[in-house]
N, C-alpha and C. Protein backbone atom coordinates (compact mmCIF):
# COMPACT_ATOMS: atom_id res chain seq x y z
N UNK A 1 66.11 331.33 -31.78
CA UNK A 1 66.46 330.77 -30.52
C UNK A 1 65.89 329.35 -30.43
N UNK A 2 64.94 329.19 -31.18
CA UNK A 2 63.71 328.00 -31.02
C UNK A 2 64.70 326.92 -31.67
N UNK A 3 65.35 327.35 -33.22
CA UNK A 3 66.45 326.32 -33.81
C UNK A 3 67.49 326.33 -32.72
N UNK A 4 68.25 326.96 -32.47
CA UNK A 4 69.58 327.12 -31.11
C UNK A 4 69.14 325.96 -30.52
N UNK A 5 68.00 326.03 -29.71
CA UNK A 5 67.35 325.09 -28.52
C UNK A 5 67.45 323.27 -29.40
N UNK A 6 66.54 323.92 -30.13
CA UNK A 6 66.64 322.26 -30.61
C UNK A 6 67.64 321.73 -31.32
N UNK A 7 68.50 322.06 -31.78
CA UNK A 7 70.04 321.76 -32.27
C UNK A 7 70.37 321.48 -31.09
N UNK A 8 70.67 322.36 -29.88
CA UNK A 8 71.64 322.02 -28.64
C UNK A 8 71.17 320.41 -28.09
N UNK A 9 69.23 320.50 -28.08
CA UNK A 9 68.91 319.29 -27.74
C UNK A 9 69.09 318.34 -28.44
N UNK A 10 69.17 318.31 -29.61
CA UNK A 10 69.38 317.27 -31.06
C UNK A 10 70.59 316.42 -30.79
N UNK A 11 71.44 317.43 -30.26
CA UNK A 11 72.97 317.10 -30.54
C UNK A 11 73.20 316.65 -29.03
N UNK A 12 72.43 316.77 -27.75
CA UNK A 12 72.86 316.46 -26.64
C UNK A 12 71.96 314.75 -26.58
N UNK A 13 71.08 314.84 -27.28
CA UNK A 13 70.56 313.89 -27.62
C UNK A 13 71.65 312.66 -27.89
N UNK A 14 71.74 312.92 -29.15
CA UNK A 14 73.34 312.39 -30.16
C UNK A 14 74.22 311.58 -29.09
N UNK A 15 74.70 312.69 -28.06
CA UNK A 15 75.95 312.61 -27.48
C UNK A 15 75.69 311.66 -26.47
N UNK A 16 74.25 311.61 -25.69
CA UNK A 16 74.31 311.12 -24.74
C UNK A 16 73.45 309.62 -24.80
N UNK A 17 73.13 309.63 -26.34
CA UNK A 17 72.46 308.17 -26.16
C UNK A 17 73.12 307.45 -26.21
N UNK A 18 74.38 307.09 -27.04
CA UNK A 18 75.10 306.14 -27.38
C UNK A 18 75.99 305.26 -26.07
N UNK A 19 75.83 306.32 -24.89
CA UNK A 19 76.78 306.08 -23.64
C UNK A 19 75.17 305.34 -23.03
N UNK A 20 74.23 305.82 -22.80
CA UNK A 20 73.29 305.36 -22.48
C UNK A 20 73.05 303.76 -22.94
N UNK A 21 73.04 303.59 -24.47
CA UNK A 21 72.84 302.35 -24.72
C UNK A 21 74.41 301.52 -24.49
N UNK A 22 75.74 302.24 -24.17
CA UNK A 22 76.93 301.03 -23.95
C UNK A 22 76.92 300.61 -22.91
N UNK A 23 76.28 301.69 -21.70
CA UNK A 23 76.12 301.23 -20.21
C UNK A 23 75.11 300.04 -20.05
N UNK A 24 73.93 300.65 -21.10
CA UNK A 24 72.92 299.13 -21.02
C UNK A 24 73.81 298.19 -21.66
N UNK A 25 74.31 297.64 -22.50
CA UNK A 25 74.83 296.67 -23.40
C UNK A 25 75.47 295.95 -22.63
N UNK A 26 76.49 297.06 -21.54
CA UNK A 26 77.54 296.98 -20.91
C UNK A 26 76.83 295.82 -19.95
N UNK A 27 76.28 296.37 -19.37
CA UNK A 27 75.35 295.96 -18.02
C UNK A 27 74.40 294.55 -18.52
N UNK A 28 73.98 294.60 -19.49
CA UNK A 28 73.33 293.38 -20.31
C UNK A 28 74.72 292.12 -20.51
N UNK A 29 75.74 292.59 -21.16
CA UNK A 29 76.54 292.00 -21.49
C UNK A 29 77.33 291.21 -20.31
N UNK A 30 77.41 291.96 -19.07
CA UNK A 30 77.72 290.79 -18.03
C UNK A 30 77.03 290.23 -17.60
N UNK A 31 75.50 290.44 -17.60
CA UNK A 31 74.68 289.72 -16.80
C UNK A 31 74.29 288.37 -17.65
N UNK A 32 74.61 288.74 -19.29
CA UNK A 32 74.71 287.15 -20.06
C UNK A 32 76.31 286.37 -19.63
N UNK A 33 77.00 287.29 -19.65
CA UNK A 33 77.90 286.33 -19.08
C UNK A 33 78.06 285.83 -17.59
N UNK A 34 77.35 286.19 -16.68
CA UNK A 34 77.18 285.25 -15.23
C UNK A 34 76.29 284.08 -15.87
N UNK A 35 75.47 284.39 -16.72
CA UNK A 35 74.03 283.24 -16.62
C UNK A 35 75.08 282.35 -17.62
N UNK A 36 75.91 282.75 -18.28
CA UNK A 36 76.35 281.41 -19.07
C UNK A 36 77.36 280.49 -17.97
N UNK A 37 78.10 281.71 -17.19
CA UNK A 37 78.94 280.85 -16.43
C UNK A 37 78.33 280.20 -15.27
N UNK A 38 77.04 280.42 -15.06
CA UNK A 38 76.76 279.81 -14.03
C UNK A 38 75.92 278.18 -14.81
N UNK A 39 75.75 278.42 -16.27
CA UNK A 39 74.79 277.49 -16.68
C UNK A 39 76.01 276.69 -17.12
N UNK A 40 77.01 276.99 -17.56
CA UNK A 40 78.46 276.51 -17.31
C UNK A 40 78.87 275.35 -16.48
N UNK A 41 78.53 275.94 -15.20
CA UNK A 41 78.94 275.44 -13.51
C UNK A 41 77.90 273.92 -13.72
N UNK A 42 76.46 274.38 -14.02
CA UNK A 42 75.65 273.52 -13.76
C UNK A 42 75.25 272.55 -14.44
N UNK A 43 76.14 272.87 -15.73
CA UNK A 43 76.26 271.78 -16.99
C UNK A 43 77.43 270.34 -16.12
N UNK A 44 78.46 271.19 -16.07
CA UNK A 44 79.07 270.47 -15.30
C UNK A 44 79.41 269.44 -14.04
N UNK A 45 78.14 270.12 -13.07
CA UNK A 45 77.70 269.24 -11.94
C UNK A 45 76.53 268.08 -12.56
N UNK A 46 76.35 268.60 -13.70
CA UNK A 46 75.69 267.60 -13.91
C UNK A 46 76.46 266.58 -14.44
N UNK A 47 76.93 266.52 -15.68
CA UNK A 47 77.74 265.64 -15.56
C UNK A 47 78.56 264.81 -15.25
N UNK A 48 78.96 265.95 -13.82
CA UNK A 48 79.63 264.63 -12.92
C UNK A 48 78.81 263.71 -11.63
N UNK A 49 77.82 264.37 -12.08
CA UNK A 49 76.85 263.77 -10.94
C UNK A 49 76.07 262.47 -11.85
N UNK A 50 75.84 262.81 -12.88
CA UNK A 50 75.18 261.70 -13.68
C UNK A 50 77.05 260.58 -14.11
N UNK A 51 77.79 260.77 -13.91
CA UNK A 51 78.66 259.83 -14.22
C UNK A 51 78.98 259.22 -12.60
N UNK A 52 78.83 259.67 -11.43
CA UNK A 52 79.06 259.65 -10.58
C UNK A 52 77.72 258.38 -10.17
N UNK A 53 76.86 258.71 -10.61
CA UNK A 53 75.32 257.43 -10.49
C UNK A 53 75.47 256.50 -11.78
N UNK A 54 76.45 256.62 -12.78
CA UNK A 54 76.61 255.76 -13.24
C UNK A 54 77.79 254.42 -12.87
N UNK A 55 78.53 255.32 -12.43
CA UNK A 55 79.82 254.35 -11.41
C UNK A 55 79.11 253.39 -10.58
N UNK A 56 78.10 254.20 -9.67
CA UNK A 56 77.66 253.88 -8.31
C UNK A 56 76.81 252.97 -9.18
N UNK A 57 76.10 252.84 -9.78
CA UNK A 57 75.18 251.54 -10.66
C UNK A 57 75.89 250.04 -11.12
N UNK A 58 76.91 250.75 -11.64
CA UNK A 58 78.39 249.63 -12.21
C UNK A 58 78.74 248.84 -10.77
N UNK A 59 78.97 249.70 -9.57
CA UNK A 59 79.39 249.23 -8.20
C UNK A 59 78.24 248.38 -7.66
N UNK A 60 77.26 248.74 -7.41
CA UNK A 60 76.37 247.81 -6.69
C UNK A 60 75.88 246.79 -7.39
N UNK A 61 75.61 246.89 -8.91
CA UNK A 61 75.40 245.66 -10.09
C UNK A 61 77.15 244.25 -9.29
N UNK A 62 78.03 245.01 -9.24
CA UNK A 62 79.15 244.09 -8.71
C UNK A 62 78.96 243.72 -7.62
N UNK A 63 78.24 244.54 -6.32
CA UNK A 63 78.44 243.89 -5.10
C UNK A 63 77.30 243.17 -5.17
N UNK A 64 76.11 243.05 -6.07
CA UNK A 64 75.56 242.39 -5.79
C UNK A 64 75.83 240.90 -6.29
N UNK A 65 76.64 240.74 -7.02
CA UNK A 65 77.32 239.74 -7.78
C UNK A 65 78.25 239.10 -6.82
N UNK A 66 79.20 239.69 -6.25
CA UNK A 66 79.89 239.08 -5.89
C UNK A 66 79.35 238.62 -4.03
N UNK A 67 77.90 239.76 -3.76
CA UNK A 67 77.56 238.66 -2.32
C UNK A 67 76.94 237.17 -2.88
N UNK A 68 76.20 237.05 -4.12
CA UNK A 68 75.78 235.87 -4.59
C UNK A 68 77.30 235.23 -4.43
N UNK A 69 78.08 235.58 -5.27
CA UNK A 69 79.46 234.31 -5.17
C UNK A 69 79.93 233.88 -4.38
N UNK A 70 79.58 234.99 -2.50
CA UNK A 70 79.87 234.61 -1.52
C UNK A 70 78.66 234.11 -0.93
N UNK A 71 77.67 233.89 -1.06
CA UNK A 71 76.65 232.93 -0.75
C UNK A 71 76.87 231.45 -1.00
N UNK A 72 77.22 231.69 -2.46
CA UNK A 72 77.39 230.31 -3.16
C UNK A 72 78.75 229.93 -2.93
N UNK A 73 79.38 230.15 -1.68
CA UNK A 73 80.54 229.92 -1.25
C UNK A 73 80.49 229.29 -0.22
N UNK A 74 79.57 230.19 0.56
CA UNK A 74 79.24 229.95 2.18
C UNK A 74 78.43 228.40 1.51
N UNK A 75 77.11 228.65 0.72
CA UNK A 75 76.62 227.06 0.75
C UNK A 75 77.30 225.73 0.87
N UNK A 76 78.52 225.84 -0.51
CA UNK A 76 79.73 225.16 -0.60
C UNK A 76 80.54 224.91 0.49
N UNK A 77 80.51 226.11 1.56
CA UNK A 77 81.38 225.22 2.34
C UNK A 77 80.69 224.55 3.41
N UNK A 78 80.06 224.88 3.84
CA UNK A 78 78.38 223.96 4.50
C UNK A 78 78.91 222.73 4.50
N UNK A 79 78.63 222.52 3.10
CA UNK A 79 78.22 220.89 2.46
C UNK A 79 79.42 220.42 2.67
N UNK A 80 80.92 220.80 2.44
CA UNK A 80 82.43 220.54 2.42
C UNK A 80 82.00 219.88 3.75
N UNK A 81 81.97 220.80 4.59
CA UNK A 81 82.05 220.89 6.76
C UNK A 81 80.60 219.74 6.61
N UNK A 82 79.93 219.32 5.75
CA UNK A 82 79.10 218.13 6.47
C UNK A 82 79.95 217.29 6.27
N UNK A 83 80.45 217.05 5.16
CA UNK A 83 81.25 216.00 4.16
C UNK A 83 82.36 215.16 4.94
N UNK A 84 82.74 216.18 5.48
CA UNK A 84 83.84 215.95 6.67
C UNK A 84 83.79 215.67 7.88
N UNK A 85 82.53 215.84 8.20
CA UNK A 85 81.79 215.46 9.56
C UNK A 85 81.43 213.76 9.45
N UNK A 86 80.89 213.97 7.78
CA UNK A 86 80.29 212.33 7.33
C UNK A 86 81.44 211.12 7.50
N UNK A 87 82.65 212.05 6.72
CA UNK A 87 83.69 210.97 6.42
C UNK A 87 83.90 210.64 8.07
N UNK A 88 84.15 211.31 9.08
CA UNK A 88 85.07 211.22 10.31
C UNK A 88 84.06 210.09 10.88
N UNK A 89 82.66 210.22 10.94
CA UNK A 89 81.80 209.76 11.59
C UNK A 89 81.60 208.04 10.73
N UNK A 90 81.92 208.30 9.64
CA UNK A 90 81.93 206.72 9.08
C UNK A 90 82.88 205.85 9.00
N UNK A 91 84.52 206.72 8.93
CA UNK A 91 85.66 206.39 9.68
C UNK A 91 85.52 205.57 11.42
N UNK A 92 85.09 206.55 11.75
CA UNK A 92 85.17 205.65 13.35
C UNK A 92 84.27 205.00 13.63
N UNK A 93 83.10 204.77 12.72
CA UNK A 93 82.04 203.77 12.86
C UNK A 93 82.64 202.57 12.78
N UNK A 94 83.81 202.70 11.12
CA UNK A 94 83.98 201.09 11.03
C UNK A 94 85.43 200.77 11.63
N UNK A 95 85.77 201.61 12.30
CA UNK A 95 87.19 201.77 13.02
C UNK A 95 85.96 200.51 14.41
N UNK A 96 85.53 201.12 14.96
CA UNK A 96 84.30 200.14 16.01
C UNK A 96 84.23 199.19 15.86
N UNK A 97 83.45 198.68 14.34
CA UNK A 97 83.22 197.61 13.81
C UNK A 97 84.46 196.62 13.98
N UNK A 98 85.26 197.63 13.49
CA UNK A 98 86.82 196.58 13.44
C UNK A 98 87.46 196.10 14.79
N UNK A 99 87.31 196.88 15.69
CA UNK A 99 86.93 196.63 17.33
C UNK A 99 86.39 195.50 17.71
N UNK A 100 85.27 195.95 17.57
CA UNK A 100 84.17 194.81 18.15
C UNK A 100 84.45 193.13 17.43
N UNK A 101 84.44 193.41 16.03
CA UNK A 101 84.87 192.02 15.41
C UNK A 101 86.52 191.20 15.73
N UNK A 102 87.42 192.20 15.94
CA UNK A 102 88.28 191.76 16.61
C UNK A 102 88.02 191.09 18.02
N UNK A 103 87.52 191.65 18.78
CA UNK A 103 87.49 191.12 20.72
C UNK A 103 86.33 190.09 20.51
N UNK A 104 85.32 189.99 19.16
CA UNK A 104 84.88 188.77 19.61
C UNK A 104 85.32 187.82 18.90
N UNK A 105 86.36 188.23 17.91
CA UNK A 105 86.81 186.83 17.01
C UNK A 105 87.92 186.05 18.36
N UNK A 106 88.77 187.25 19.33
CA UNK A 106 89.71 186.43 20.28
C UNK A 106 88.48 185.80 21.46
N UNK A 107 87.15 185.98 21.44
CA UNK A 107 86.87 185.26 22.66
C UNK A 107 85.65 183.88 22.18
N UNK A 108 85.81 183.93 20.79
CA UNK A 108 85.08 182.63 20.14
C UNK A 108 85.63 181.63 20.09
N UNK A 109 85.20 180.72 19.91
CA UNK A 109 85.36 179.26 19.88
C UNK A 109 84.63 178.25 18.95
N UNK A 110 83.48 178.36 18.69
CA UNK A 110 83.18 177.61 17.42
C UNK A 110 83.65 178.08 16.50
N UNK A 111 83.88 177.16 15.24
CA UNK A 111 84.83 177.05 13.61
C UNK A 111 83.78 178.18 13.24
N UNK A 112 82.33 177.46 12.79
CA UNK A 112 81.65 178.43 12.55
C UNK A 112 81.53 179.51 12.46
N UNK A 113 81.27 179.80 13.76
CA UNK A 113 81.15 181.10 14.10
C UNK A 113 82.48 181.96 14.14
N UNK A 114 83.86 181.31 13.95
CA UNK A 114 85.17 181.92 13.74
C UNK A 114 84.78 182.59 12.42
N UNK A 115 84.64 181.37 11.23
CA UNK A 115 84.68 181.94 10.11
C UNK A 115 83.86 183.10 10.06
N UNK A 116 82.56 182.87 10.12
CA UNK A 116 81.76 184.64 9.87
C UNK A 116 82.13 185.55 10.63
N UNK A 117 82.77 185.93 12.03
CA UNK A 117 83.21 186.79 12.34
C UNK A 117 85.08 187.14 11.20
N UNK A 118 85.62 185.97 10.69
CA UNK A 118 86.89 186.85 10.00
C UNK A 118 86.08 187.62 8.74
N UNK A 119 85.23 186.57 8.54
CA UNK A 119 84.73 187.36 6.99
C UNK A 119 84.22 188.63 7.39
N UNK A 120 83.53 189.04 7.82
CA UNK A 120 82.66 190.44 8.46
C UNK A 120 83.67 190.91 8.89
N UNK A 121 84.96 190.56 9.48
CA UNK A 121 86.03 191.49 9.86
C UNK A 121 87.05 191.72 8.52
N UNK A 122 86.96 190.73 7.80
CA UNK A 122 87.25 190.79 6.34
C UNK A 122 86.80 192.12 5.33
N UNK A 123 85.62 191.82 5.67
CA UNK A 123 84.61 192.67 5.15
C UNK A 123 84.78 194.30 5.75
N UNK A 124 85.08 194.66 6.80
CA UNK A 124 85.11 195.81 7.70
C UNK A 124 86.58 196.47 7.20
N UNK A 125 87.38 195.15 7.54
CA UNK A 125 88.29 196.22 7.29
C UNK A 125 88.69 196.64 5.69
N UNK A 126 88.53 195.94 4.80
CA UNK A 126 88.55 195.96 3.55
C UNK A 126 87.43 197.62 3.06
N UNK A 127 86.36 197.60 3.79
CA UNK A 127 85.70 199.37 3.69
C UNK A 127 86.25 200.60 4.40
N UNK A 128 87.30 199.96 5.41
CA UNK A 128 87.32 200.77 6.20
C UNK A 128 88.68 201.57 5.19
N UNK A 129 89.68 200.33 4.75
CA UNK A 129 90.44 200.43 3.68
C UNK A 129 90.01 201.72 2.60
N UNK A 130 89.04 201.38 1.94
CA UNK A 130 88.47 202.14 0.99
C UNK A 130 87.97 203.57 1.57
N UNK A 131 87.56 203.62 3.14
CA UNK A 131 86.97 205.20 3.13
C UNK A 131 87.90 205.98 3.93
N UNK A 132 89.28 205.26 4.07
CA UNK A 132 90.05 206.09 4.91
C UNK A 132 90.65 206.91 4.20
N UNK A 133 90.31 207.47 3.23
CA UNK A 133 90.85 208.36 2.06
C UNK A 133 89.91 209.79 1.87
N UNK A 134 88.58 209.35 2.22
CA UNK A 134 87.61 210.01 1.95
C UNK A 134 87.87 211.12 3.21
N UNK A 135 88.25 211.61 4.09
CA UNK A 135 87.92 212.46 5.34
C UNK A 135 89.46 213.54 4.79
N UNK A 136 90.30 213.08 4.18
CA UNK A 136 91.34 213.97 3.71
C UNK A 136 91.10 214.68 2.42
N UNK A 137 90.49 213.57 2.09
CA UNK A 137 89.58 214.06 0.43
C UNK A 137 88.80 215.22 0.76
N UNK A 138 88.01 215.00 1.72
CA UNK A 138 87.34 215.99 2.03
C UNK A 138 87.52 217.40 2.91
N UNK A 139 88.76 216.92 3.54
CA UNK A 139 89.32 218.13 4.58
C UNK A 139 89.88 218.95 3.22
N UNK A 140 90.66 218.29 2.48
CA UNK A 140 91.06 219.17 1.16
C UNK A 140 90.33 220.08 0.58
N UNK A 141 89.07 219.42 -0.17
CA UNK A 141 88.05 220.21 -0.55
C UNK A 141 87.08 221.52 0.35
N UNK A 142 87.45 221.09 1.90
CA UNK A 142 86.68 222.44 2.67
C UNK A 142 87.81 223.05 2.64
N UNK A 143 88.98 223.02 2.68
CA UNK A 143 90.28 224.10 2.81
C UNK A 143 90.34 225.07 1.49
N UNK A 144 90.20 224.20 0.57
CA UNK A 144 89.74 224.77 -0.82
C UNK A 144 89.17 226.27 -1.16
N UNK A 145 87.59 225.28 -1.10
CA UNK A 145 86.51 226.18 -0.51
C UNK A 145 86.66 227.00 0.05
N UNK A 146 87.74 227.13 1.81
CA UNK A 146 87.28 228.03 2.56
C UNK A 146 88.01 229.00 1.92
N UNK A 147 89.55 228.63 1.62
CA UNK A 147 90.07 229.70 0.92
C UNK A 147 89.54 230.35 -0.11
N UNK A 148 88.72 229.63 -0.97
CA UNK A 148 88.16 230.40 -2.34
C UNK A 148 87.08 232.03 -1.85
N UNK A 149 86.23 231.33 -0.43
CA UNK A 149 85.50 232.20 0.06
C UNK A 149 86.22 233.26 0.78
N UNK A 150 87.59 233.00 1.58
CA UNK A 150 88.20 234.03 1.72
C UNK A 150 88.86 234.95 0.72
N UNK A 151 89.15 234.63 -0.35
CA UNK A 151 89.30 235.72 -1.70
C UNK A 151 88.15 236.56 -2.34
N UNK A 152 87.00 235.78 -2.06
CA UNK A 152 86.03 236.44 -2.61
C UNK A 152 84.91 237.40 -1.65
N UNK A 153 85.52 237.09 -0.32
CA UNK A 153 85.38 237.88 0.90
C UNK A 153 85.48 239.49 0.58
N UNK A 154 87.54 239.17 0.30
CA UNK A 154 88.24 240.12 0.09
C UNK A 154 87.50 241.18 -0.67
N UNK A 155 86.88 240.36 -2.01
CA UNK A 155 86.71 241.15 -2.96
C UNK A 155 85.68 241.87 -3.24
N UNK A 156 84.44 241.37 -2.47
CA UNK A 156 83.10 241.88 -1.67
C UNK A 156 83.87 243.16 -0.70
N UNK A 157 84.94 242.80 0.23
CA UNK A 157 85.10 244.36 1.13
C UNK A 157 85.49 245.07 0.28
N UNK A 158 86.77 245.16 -0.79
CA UNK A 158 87.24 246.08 -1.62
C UNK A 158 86.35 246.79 -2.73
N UNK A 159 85.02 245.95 -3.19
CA UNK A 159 83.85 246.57 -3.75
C UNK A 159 83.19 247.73 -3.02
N UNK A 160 82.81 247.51 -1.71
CA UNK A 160 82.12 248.25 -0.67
C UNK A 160 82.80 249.28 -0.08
N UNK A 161 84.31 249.28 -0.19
CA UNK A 161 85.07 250.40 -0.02
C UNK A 161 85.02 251.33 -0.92
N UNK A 162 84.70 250.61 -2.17
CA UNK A 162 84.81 251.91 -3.34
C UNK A 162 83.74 252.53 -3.46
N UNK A 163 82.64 251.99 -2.90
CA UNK A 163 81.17 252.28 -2.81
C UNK A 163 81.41 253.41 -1.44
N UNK A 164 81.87 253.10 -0.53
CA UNK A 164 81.37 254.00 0.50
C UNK A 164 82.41 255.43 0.07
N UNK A 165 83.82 255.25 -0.69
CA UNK A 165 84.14 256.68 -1.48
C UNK A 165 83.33 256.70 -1.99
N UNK A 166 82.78 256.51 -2.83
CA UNK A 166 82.37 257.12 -3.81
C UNK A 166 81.15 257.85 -2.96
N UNK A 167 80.15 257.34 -1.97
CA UNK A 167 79.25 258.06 -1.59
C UNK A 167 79.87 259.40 -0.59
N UNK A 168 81.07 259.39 -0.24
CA UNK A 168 81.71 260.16 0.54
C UNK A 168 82.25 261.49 -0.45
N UNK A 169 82.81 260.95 -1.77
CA UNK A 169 82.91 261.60 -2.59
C UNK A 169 81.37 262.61 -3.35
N UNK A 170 80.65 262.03 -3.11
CA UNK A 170 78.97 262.97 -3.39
C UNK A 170 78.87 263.71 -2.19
N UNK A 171 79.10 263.13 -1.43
CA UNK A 171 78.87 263.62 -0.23
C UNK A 171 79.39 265.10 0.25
N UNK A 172 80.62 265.14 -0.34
CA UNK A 172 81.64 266.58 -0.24
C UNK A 172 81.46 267.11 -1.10
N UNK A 173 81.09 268.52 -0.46
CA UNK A 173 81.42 269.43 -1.83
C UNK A 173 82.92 269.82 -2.46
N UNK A 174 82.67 270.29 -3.61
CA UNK A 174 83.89 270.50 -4.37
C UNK A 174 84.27 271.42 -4.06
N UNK A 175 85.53 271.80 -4.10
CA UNK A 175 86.38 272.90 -3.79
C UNK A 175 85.87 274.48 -4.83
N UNK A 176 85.16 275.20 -3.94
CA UNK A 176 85.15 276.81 -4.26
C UNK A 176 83.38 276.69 -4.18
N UNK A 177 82.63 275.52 -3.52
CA UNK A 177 81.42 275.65 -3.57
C UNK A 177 80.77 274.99 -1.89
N UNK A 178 79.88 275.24 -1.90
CA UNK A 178 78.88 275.12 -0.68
C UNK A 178 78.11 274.44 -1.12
N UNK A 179 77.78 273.07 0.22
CA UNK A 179 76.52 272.75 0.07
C UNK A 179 75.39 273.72 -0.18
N UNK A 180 74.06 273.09 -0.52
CA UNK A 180 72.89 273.74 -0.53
C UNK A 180 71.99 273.61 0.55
């Protein structure tokens, strides 16, 4: 009876380990496959998160570039808008000059003193000749300018737009996941 017993146990042994160890295997075997798919998931957020701070590095290296170009725009046109202030203001200085030497050349009377007032009016208008060029010269060059700074305006907002997706884009989670 003692062999009976231990044969029956031998063999129930047999029968029932092998289900024992497929249920563990079984049970082992998905729980490696969550940890891969989840190390999967997190391989992945990483990578798009580290390409996502590499964009955003590429982006602000540009906006910071292009507020310098709009600095060095704004300076430029400064100097244009004095330039043009200079020319107008030295324009009607000798536009004056040419005034004044006129009304006193009609109310003189000595030879003398005729001649040095034509020469000095000689003289006036002959500069005035030469800088009446300069205030268009220069309205040109601030129109220039201003336009150059309005393109590069543009191109400073269209930088900062892609910057604020892109932080909007970190910002959202991806479809089938939750913030943390």
């Amino acid at each position: 009876m003692r062999t009976c017993t231990l044969f029956f146990l031998s063999l129930a042994l047999l029968l029932f380990s092998p289900s024992l160890s497929a249920q563990s295997a079984s049970g082992d075997s998905r729980t490696l496959e969550a940890i891969l798919e989840e190390l999967h998931k997190l391989r992945e957020d990483l990578q798009t998160t580290s390409a996502a701070a590499q964009r955003s590095e590429i982006l602000l290296y540009r906006v910071r570039l292009e507020m310098d170009a709009v600095d060095r725009l704004n300076q430029r046109l400064e100097q244009a808008r004095r330039q043009v202030a200079d020319a107008k203001n030295e324009l009607n200085h000798f536009l004056e000059l040419k005034k004044r030497d006129e009304a006193a050349l009609d109310s003189v009377t000595d030879a003398a003193k005729r001649k040095e007032l034509e020469d000095e009016l000689a003289k006036v208008s002959n500069r005035l000749e030469q800088n009446k060029d300069n205030q268009p010269d220069a309205e040109s060059k601030e129109a220039a300018i201003s336009n150059d700074l309005r393109i590069e305006q543009g191109k400073l907002a269209e930088l900062e737009d892609q910057l604020d997706r892109l932080d909007k884009q970190l910002a959202s989670p991806r479809p089938g996941e939750s913030r943390r």
